[in-house]
Protein backbone atom coordinates (compact mmCIF):
# COMPACT_ATOMS: atom_id res chain seq x y z
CA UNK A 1 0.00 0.00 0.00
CA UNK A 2 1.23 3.23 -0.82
CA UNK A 3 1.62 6.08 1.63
CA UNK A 4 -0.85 8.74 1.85
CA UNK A 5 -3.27 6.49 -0.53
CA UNK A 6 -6.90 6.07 0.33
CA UNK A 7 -8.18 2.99 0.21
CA UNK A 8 -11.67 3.99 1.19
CA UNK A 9 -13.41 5.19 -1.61
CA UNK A 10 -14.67 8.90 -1.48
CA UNK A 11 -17.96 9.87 -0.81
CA UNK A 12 -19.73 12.16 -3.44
CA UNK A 13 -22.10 14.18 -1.31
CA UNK A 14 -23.15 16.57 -4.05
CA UNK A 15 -26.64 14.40 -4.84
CA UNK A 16 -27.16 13.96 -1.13
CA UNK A 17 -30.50 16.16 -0.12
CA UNK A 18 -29.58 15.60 3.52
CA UNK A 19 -26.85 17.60 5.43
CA UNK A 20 -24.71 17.98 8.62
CA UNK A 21 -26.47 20.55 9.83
CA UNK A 22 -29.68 19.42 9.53
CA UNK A 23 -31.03 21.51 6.69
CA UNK A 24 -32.07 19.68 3.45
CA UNK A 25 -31.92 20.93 0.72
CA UNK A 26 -35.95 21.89 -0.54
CA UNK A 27 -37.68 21.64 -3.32
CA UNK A 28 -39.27 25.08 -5.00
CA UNK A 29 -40.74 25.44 -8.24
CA UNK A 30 -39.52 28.57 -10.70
CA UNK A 31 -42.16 30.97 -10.53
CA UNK A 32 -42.13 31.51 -14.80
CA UNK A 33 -41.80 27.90 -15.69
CA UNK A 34 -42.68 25.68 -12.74
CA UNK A 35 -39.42 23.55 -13.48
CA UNK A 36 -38.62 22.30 -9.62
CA UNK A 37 -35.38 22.20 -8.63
CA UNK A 38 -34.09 21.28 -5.05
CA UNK A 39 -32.86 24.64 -3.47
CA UNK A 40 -30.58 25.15 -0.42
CA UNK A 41 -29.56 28.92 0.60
CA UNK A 42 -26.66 28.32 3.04
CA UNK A 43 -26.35 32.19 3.48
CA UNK A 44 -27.31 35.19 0.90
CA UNK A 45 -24.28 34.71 -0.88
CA UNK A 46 -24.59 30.76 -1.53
CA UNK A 47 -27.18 28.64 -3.22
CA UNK A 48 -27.02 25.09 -3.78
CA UNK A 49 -29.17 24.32 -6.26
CA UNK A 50 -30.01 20.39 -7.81
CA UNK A 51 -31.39 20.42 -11.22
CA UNK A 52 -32.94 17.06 -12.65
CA UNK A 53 -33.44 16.20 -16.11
CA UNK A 54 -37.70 17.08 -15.49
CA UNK A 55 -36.44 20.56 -14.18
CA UNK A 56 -33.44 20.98 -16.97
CA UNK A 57 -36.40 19.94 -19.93
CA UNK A 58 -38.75 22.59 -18.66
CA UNK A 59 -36.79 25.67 -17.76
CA UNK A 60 -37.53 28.32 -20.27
CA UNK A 61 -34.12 30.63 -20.35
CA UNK A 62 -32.62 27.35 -20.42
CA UNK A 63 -34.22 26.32 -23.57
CA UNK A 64 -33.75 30.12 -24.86
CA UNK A 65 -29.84 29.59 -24.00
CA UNK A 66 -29.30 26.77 -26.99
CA UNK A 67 -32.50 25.64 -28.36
CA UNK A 68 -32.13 21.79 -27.40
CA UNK A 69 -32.43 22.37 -23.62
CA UNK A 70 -29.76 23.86 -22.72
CA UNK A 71 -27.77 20.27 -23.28
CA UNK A 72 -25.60 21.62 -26.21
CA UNK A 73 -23.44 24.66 -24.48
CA UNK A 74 -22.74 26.27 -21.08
CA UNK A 75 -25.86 27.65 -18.90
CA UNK A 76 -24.61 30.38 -16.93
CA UNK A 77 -27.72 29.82 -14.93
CA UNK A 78 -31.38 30.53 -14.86
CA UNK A 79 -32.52 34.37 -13.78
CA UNK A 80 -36.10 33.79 -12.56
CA UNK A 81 -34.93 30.75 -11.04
CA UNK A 82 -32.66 33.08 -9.00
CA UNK A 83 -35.15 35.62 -8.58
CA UNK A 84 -37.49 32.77 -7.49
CA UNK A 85 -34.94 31.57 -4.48
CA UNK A 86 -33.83 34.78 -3.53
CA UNK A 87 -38.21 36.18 -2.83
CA UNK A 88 -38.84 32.55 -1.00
CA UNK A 89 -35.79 33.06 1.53
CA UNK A 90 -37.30 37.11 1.76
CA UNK A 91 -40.46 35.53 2.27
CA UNK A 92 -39.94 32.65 4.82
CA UNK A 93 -40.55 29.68 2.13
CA UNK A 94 -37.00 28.43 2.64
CA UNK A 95 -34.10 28.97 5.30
CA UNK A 96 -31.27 30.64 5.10
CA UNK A 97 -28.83 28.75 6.72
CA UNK A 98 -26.09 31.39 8.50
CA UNK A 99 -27.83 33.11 11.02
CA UNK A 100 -25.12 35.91 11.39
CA UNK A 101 -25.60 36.47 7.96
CA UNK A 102 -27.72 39.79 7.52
CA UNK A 103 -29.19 39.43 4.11
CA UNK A 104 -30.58 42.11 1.66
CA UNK A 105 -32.55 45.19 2.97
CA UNK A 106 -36.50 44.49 3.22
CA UNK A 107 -38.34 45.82 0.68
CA UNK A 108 -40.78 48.75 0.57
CA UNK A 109 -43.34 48.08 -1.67
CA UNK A 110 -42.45 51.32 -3.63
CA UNK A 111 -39.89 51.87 -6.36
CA UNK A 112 -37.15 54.37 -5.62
CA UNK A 113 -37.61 57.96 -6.10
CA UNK A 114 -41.18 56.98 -5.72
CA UNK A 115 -43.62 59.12 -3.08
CA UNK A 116 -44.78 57.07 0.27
CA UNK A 117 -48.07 55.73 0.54
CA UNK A 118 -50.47 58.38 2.16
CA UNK A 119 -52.35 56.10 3.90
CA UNK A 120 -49.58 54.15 5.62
């Protein structure tokens, strides 16, 4: 046996939904296309995110990317997808992870530049 050599074979934990820490990764369906994808948010800046080949067939900007599906060249990733994550961890749907993590500024309800509600 050679030194320093593993004999064990390595675990490959990227398919795994459940985790150390107790949070699983969730499932949440895009809010343009419905594809469902399994979603973890271990703070603001990091999202896991586990396509299948269901999810990959039916994501729109996907398709839009190649034409076949987004099989035949890079996907730099899926924008409503993201935008879909990032309003269920605003909105409760699904943790974020790091507690000491602040996250983005709540939202007002009102564009910038934009006058208050009188009635609020």
């Amino acid at each position: 046996m050679r030194t320093g050599h593993r004999t064990d074979p390595r675990i490959d934990n990227r398919l795994d939904t459940r985790r150390a820490d107790g949070v699983p990764m969730r499932p949440l369906a895009c809010e343009r296309c419905a594809a469902e994808v399994l979603v973890r948010k271990s703070s603001w800046q990091q999202t896991s995110v586990q396509w299948t080949a269901r999810a990959t067939a039916a994501c729109a900007e996907r398709d839009a990317a190649d034409g076949t599906g987004g099989t035949g060249s890079a996907f730099e990733g899926c924008r409503s997808l993201r935008d879909t994550i990032r309003e269920a961890a605003l909105r409760g749907r699904i943790e974020v992870v790091d507690p000491a993590d602040p996250g983005p500024e709540p939202r007002t309800g009102r564009e910038p530049g934009s006058l208050p509600d009188p009635r609020a």
